[in-house]
N, C-alpha and C. Protein backbone atom coordinates (compact mmCIF):
# COMPACT_ATOMS: atom_id res chain seq x y z
N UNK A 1 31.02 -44.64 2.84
CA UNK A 1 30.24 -43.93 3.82
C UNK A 1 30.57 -42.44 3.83
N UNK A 2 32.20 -42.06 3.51
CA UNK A 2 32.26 -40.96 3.39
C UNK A 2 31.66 -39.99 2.42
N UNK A 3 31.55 -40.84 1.47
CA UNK A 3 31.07 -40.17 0.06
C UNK A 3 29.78 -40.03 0.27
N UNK A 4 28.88 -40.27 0.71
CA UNK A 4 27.74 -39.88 1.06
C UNK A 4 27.81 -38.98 1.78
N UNK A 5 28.61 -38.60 2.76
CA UNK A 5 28.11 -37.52 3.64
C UNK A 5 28.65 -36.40 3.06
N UNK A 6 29.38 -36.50 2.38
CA UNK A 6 29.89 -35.14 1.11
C UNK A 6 28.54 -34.84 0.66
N UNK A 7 28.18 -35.98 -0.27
CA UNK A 7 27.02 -35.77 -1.47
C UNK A 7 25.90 -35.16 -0.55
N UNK A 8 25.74 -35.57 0.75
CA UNK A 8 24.32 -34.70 1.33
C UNK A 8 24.92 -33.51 1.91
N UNK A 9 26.04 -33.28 2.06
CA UNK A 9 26.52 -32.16 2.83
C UNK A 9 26.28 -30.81 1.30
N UNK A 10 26.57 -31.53 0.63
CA UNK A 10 26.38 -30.65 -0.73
C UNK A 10 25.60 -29.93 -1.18
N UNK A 11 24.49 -31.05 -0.92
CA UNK A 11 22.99 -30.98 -1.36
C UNK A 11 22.07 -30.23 -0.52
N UNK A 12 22.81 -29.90 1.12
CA UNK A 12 21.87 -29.26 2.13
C UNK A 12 22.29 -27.89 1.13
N UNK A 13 23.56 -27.70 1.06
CA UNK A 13 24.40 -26.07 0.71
C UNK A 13 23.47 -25.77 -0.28
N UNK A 14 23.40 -26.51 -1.57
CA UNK A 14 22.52 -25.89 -2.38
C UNK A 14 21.37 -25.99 -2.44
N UNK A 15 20.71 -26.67 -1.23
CA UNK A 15 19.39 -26.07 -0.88
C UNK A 15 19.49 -24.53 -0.33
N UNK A 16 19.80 -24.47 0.48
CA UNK A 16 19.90 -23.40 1.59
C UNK A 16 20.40 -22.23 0.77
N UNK A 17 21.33 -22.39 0.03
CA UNK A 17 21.67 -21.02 -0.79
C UNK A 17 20.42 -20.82 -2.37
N UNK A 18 20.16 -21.94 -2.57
CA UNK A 18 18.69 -21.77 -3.61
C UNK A 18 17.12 -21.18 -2.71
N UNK A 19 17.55 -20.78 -1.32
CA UNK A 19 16.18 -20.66 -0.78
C UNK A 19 16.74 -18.86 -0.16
N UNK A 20 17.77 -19.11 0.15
CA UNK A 20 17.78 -17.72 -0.56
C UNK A 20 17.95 -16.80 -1.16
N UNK A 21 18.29 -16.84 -2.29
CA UNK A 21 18.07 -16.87 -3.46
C UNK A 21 16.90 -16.08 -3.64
N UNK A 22 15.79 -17.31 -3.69
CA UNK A 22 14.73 -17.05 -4.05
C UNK A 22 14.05 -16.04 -2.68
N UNK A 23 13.96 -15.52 -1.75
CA UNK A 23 13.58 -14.92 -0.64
C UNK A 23 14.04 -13.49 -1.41
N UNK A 24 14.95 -13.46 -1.96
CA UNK A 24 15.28 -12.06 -1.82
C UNK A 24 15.04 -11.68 -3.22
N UNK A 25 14.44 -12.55 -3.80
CA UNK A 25 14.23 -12.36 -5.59
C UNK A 25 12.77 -11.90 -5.07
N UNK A 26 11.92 -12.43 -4.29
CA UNK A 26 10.65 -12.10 -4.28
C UNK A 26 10.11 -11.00 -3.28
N UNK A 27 10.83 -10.43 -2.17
CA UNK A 27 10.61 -9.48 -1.08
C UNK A 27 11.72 -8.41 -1.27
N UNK A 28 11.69 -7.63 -2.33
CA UNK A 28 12.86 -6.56 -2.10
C UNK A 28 12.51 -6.02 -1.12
N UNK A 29 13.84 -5.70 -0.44
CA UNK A 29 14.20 -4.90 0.84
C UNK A 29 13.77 -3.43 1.11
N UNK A 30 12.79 -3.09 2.18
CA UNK A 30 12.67 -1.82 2.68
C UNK A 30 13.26 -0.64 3.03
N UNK A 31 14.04 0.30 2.87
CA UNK A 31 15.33 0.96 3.94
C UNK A 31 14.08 1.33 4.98
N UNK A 32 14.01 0.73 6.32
CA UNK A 32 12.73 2.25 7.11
C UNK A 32 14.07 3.09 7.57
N UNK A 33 15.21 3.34 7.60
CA UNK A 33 15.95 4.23 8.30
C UNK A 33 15.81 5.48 7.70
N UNK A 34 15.39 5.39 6.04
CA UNK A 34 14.72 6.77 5.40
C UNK A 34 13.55 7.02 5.13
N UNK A 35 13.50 8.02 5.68
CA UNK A 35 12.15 8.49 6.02
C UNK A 35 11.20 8.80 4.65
N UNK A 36 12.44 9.00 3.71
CA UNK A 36 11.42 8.82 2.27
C UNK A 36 11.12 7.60 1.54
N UNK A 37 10.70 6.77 2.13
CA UNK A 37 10.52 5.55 1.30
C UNK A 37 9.21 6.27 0.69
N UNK A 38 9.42 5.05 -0.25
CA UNK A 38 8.86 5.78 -1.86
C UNK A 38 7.74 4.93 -2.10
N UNK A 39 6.63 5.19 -2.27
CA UNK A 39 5.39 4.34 -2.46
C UNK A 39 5.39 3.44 -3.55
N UNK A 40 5.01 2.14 -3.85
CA UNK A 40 5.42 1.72 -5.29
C UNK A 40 4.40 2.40 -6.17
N UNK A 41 4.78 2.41 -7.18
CA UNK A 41 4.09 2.80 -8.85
C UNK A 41 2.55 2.17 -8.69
N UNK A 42 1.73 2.85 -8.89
CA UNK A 42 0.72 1.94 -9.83
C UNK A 42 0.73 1.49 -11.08
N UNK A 43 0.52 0.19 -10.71
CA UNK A 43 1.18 -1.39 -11.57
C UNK A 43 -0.12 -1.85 -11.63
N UNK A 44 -0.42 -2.81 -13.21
CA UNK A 44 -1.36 -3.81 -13.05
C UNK A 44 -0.97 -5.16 -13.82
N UNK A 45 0.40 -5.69 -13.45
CA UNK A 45 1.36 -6.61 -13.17
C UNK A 45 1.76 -7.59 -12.70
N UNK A 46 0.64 -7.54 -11.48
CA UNK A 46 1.00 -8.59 -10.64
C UNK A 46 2.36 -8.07 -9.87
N UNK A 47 2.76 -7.50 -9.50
CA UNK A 47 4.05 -6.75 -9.11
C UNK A 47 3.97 -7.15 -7.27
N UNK A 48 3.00 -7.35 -6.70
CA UNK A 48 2.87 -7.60 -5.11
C UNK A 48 3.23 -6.73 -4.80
N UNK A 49 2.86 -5.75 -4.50
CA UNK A 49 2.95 -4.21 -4.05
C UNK A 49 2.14 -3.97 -3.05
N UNK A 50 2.43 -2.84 -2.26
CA UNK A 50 0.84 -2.39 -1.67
C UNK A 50 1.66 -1.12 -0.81
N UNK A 51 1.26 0.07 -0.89
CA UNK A 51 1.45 1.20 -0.01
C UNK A 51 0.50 2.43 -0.05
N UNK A 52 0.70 3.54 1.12
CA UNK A 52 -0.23 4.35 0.65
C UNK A 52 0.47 5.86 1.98
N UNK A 53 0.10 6.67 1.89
CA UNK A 53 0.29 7.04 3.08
C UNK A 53 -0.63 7.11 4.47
N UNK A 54 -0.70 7.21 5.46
CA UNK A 54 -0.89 6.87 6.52
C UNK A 54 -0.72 8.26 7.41
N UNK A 55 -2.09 9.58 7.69
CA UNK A 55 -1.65 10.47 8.29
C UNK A 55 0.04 11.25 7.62
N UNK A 56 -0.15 11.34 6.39
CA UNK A 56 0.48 12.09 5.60
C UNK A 56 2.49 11.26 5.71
N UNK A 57 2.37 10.52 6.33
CA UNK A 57 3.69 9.66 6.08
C UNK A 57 3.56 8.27 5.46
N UNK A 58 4.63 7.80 4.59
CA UNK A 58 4.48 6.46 3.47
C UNK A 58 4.71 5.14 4.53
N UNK A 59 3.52 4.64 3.62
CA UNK A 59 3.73 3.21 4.89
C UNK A 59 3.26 2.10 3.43
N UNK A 60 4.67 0.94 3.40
CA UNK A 60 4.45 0.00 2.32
C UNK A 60 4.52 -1.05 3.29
N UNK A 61 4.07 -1.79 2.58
CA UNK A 61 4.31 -3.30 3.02
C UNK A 61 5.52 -3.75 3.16
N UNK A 62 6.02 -4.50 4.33
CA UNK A 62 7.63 -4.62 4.37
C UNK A 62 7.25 -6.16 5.18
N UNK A 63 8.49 -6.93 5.11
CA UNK A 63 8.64 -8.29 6.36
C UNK A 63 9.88 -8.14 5.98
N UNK A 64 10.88 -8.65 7.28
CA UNK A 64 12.26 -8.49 6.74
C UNK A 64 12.03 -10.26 7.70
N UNK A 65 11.21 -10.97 7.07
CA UNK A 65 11.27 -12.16 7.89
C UNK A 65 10.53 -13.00 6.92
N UNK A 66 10.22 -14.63 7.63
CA UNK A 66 9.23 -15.25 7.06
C UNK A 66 7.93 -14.90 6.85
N UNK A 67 7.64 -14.21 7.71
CA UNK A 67 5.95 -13.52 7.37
C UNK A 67 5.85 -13.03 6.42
N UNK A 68 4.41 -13.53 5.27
CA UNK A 68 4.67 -12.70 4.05
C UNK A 68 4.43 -11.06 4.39
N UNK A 69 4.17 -10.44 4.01
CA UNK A 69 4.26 -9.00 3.41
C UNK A 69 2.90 -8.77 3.24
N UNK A 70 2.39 -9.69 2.68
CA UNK A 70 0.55 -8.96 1.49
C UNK A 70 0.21 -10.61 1.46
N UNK A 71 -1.22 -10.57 2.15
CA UNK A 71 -2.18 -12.01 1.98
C UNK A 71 -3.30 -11.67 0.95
N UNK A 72 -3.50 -12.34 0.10
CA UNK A 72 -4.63 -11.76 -0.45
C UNK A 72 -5.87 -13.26 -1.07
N UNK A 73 -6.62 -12.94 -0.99
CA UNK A 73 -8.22 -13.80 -1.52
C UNK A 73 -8.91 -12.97 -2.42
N UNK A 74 -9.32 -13.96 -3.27
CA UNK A 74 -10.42 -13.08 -4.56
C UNK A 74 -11.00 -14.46 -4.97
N UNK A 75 -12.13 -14.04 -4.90
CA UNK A 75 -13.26 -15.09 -5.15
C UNK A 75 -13.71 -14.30 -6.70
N UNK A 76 -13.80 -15.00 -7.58
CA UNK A 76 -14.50 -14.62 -8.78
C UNK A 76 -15.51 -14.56 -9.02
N UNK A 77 -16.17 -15.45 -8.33
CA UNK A 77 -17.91 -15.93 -8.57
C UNK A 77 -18.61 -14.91 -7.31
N UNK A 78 -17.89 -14.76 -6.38
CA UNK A 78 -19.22 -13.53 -5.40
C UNK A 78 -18.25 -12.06 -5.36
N UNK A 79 -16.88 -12.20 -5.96
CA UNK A 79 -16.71 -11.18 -5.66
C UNK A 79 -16.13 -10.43 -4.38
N UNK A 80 -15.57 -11.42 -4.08
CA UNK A 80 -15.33 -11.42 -2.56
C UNK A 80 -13.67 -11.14 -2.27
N UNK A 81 -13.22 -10.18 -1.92
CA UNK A 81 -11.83 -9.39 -1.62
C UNK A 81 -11.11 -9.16 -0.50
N UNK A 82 -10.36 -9.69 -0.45
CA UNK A 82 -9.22 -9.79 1.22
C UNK A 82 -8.06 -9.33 0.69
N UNK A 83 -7.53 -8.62 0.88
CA UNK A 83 -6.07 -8.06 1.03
C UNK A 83 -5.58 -7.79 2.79
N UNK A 84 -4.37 -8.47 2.81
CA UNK A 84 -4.12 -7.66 4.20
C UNK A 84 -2.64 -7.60 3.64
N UNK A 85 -1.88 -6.24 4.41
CA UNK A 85 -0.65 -5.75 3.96
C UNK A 85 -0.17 -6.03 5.50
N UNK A 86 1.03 -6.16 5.65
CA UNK A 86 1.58 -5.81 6.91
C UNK A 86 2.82 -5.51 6.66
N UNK A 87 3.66 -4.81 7.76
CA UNK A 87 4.69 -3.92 7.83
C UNK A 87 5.39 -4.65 9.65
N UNK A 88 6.10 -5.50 9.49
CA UNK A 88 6.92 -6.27 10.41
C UNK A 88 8.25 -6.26 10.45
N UNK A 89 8.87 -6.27 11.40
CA UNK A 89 10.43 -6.36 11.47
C UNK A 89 11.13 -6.94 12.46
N UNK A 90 11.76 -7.24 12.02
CA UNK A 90 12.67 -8.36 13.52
C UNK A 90 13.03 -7.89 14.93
N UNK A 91 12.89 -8.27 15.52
CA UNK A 91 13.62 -7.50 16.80
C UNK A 91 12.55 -6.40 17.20
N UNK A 92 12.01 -6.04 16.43
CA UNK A 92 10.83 -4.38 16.51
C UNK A 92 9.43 -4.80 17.43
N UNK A 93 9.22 -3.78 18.21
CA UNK A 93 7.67 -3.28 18.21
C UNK A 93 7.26 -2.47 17.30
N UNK A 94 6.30 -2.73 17.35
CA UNK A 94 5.65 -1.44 16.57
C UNK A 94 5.14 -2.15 15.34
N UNK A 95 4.90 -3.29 14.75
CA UNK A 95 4.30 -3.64 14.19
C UNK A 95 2.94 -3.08 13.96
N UNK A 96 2.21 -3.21 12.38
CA UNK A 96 0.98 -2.71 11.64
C UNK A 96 0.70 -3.63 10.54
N UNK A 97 -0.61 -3.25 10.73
CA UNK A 97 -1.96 -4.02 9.34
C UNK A 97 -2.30 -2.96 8.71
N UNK A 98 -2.73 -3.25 7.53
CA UNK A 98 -3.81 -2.69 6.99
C UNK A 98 -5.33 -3.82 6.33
N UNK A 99 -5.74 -3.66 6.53
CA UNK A 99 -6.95 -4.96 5.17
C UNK A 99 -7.73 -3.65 4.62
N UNK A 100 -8.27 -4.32 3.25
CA UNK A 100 -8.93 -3.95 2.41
C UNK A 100 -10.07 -4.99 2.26
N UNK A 101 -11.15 -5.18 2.61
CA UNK A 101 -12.06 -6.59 2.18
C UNK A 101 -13.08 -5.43 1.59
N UNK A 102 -13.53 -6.39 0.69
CA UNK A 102 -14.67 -5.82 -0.53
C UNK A 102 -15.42 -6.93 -0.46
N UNK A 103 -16.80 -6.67 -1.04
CA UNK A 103 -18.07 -7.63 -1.68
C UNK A 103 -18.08 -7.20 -3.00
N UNK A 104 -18.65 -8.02 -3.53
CA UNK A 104 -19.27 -7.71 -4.98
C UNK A 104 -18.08 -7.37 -5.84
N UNK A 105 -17.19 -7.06 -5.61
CA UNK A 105 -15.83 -6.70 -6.87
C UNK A 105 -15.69 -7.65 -7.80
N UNK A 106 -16.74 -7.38 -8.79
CA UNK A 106 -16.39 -8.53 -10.10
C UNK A 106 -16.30 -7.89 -10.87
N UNK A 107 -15.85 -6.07 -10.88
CA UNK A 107 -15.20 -5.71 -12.59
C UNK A 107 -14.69 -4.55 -12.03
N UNK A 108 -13.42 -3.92 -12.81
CA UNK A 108 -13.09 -2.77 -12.19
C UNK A 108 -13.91 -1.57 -12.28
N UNK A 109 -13.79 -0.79 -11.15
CA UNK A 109 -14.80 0.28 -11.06
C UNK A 109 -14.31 0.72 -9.24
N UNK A 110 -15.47 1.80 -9.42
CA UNK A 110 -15.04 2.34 -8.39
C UNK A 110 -16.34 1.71 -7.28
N UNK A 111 -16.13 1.65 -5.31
CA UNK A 111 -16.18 0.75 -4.36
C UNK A 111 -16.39 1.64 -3.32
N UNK A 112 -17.82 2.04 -2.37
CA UNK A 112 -17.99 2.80 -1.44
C UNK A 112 -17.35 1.92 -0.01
N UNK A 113 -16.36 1.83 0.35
CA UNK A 113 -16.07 1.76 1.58
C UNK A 113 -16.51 1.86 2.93
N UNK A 114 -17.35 1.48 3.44
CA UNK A 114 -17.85 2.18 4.88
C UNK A 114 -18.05 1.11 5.61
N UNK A 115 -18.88 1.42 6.66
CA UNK A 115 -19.72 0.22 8.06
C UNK A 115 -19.59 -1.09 7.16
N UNK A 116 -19.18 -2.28 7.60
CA UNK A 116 -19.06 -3.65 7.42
C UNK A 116 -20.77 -3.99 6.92
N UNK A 117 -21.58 -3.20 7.79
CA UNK A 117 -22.48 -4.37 7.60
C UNK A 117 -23.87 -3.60 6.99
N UNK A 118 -23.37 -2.13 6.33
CA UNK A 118 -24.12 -1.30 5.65
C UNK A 118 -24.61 -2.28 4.35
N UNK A 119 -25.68 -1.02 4.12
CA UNK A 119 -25.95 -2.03 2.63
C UNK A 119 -25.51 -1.03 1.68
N UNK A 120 -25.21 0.10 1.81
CA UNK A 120 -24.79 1.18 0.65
C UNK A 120 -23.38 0.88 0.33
N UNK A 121 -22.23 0.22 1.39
CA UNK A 121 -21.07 -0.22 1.15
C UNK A 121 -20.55 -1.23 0.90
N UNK A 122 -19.44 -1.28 -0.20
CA UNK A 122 -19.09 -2.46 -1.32
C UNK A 122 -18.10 -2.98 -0.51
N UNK A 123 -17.48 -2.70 1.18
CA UNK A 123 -16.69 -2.98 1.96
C UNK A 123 -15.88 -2.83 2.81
N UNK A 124 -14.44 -2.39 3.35
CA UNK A 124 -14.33 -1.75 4.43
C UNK A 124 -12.93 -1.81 4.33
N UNK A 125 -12.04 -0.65 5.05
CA UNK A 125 -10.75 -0.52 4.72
C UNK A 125 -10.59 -0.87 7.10
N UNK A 126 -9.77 -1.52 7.38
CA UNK A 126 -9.27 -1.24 9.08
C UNK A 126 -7.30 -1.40 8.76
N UNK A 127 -7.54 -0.75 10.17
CA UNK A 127 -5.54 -0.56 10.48
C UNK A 127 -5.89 -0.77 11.64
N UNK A 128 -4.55 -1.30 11.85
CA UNK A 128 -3.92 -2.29 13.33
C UNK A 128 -2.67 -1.47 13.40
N UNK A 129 -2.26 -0.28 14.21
CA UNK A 129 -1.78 0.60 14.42
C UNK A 129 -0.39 0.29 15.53
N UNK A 130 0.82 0.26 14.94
CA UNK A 130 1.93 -0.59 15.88
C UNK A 130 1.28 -0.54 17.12
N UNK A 131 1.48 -1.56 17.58
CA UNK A 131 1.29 -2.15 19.36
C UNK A 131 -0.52 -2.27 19.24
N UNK A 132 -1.01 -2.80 18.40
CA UNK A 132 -2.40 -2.43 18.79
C UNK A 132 -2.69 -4.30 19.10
N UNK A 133 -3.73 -4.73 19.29
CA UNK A 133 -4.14 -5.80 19.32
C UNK A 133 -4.80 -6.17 18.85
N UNK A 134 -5.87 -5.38 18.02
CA UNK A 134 -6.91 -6.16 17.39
C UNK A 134 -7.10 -5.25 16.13
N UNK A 135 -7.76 -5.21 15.21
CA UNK A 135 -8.43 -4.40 14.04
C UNK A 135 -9.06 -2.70 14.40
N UNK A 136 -8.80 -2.04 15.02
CA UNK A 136 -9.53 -1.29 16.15
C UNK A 136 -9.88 0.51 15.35
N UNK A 137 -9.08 0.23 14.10
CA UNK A 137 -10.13 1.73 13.61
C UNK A 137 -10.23 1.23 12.19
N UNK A 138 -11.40 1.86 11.04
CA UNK A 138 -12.04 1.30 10.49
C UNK A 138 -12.81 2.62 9.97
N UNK A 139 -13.35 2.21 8.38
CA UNK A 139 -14.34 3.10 7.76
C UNK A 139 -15.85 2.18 8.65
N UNK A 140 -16.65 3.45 9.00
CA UNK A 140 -17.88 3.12 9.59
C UNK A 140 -19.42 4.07 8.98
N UNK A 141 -19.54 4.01 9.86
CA UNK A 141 -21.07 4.97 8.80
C UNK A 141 -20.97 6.65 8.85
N UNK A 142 -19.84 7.04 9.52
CA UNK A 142 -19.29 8.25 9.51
C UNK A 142 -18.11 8.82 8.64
N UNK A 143 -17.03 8.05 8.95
CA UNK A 143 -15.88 7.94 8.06
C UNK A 143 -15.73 6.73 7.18
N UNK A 144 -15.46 7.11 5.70
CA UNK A 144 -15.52 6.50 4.56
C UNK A 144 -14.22 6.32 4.19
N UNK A 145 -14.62 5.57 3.05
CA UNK A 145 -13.34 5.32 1.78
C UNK A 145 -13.93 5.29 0.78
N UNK A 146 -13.08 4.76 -0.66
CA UNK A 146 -13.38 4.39 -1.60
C UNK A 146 -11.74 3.41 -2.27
N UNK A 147 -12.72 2.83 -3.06
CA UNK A 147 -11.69 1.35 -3.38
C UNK A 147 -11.85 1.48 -4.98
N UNK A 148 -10.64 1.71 -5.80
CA UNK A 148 -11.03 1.99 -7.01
C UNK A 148 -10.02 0.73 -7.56
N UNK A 149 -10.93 0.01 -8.15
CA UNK A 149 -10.30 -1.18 -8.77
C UNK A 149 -9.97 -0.71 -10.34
N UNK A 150 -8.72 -1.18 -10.49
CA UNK A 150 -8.26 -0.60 -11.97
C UNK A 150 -8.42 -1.84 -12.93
N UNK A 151 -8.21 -3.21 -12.39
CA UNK A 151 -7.80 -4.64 -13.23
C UNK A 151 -8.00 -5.46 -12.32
N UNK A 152 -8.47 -6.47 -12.66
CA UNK A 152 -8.90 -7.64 -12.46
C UNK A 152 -8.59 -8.86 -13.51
N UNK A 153 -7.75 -9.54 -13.16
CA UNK A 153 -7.10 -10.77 -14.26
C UNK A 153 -7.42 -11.95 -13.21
N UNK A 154 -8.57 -12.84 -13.87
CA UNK A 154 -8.80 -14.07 -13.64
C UNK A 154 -7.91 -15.28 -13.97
N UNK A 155 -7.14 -15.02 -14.97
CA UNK A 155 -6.27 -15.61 -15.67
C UNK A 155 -4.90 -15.74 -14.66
N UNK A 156 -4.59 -14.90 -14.99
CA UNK A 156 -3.56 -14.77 -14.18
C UNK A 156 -3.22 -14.26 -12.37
N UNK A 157 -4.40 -14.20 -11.87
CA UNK A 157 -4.51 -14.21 -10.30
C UNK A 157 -4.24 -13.01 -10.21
N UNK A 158 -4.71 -11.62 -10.88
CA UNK A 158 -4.17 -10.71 -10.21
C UNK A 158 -5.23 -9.59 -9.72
N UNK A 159 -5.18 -8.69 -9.31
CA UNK A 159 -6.05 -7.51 -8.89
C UNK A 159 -5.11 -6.35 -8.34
N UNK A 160 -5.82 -5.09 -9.61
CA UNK A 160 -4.62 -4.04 -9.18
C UNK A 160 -5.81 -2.68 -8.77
N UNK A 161 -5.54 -1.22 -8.20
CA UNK A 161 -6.39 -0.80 -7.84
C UNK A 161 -6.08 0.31 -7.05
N UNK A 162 -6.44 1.14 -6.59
CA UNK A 162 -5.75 2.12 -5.85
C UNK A 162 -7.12 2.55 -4.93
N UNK A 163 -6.65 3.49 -3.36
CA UNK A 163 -8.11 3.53 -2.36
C UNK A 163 -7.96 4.66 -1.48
N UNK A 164 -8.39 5.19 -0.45
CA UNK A 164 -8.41 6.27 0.30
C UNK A 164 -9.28 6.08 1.34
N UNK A 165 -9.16 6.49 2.64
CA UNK A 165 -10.12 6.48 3.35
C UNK A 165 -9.67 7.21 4.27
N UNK A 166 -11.09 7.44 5.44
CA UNK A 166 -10.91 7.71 6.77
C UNK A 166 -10.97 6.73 7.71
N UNK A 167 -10.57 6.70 8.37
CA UNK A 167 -10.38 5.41 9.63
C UNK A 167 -10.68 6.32 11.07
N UNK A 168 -11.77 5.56 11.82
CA UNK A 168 -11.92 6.10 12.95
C UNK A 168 -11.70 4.84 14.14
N UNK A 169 -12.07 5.07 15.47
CA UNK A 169 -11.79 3.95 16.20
C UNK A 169 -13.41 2.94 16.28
N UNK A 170 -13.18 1.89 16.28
CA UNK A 170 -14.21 0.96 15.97
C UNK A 170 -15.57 1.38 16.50
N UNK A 171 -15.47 2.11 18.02
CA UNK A 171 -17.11 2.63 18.78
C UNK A 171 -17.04 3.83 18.26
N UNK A 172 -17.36 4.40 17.48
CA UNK A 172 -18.06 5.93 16.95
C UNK A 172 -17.97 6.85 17.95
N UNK A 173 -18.42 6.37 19.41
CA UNK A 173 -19.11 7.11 20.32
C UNK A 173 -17.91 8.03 20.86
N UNK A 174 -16.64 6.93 21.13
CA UNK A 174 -15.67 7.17 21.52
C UNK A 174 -14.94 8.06 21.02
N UNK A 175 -14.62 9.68 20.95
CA UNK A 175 -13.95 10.46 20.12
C UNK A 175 -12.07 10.12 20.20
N UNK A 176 -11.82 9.68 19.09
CA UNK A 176 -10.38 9.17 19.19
C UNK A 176 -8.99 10.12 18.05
N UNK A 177 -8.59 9.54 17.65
CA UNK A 177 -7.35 9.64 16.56
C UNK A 177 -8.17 9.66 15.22
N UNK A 178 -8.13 9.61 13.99
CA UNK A 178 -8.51 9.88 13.02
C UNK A 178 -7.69 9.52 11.94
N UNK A 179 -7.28 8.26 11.41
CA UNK A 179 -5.94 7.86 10.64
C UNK A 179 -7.01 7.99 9.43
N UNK A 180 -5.98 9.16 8.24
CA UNK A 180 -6.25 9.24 6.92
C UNK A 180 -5.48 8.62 6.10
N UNK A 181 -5.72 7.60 5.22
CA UNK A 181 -5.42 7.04 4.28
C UNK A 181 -5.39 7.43 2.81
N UNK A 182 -4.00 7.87 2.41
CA UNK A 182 -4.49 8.12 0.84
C UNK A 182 -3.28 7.89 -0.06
N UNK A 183 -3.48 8.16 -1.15
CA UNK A 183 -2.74 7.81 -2.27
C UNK A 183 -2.15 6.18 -2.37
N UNK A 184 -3.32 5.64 -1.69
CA UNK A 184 -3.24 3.95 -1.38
C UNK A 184 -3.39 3.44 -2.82
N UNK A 185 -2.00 2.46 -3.15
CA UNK A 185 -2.93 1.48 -4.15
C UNK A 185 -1.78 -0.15 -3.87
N UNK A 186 -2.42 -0.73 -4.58
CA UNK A 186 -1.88 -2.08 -4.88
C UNK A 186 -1.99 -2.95 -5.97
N UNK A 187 -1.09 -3.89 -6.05
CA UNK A 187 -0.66 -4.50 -7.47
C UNK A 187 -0.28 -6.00 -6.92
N UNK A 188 -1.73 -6.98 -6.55
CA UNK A 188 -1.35 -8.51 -6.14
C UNK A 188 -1.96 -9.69 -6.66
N UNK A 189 -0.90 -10.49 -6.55
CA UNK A 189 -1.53 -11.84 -6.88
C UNK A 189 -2.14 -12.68 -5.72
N UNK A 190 -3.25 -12.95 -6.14
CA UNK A 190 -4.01 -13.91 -5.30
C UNK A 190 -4.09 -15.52 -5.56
């Protein structure tokens, strides 16, 4: 009886140390205490990347938790694009989103960004701004983006790409904040 509870006592250890392990093989660590974090490279790798700056300061994708980091969907056949990045931390407020959703992205090229439900735009960049609650500024029929897809690997699940935009607050009418987005890109598997 004893020998069993060794053999599972064993077997929890090298679970638990094989899990993380693997956690920290796949989410390298953020410093935010420096203020220069460094945007990743544009990669078309599959590398799970995603940053850009944000009103002229770097904002990457970070979780220092179970939450992933970067969700992403790619439909091959319509073309259909979800990225969401987020930037979370334990103990913290101040949590942020970003999404990227596209239509039509079935080859790399470049992607007019604007109003969701325009017909001149290939899709729409929004940020969820620490403490915010919902999706609440957004390219619209005033402020734009553009989504420049570099690679697209069916094969291998990936989509790499770099983007820019303006983000205003969701009612137009409402004169608000103005979050500029640029030197955005990303490198994910879907």
């Amino acid at each position: 009886m004893k020998k069993i509870n060794i053999i599972s006592l064993l077997l929890l250890i090298s679970a638990l140390l094989t899990m993380n392990l693997h956690c920290e093989k796949d989410d390298p660590q953020v410093d935010f205490t420096n203020s220069q974090n460094q945007l990743p490279p544009i990669t078309t790798t599959g590398a799970n990347t995603f940053g850009c700056t944000v009103n002229g300061k770097n904002w990457v994708a970070y979780t220092d938790y179970s939450f992933p980091k970067l969700r992403t969907f790619y439909d091959k056949k319509s073309g259909s694009l979800d990225i969401v990045a987020d930037r979370r931390r334990k103990n913290q407020s101040g949590n942020d989103e970003i999404r990227i959703t596209g239509y039509g992205v079935l080859i790399p090229g470049k992607y007019l960004l604007g109003y969701y439900l325009s017909t001149n735009a290939r899709g729409y960049i929004s940020y969820a701004p620490p403490n915010s609650m919902a999706y609440t500024y957004a390219t619209n029929n005033t402020y734009s983006g553009e989504l420049n897809v570099l690679y697209i690997d069916t094969i291998h699940r990936t989509i790499s790409g770099t983007f820019k935009a303006q983000l205003s607050f969701y009612d137009t009418t409402i004169v608000d904040t103005i979050y500029n987005l640029e030197s955005g890109r990303f490198d994910v598997k879907y």
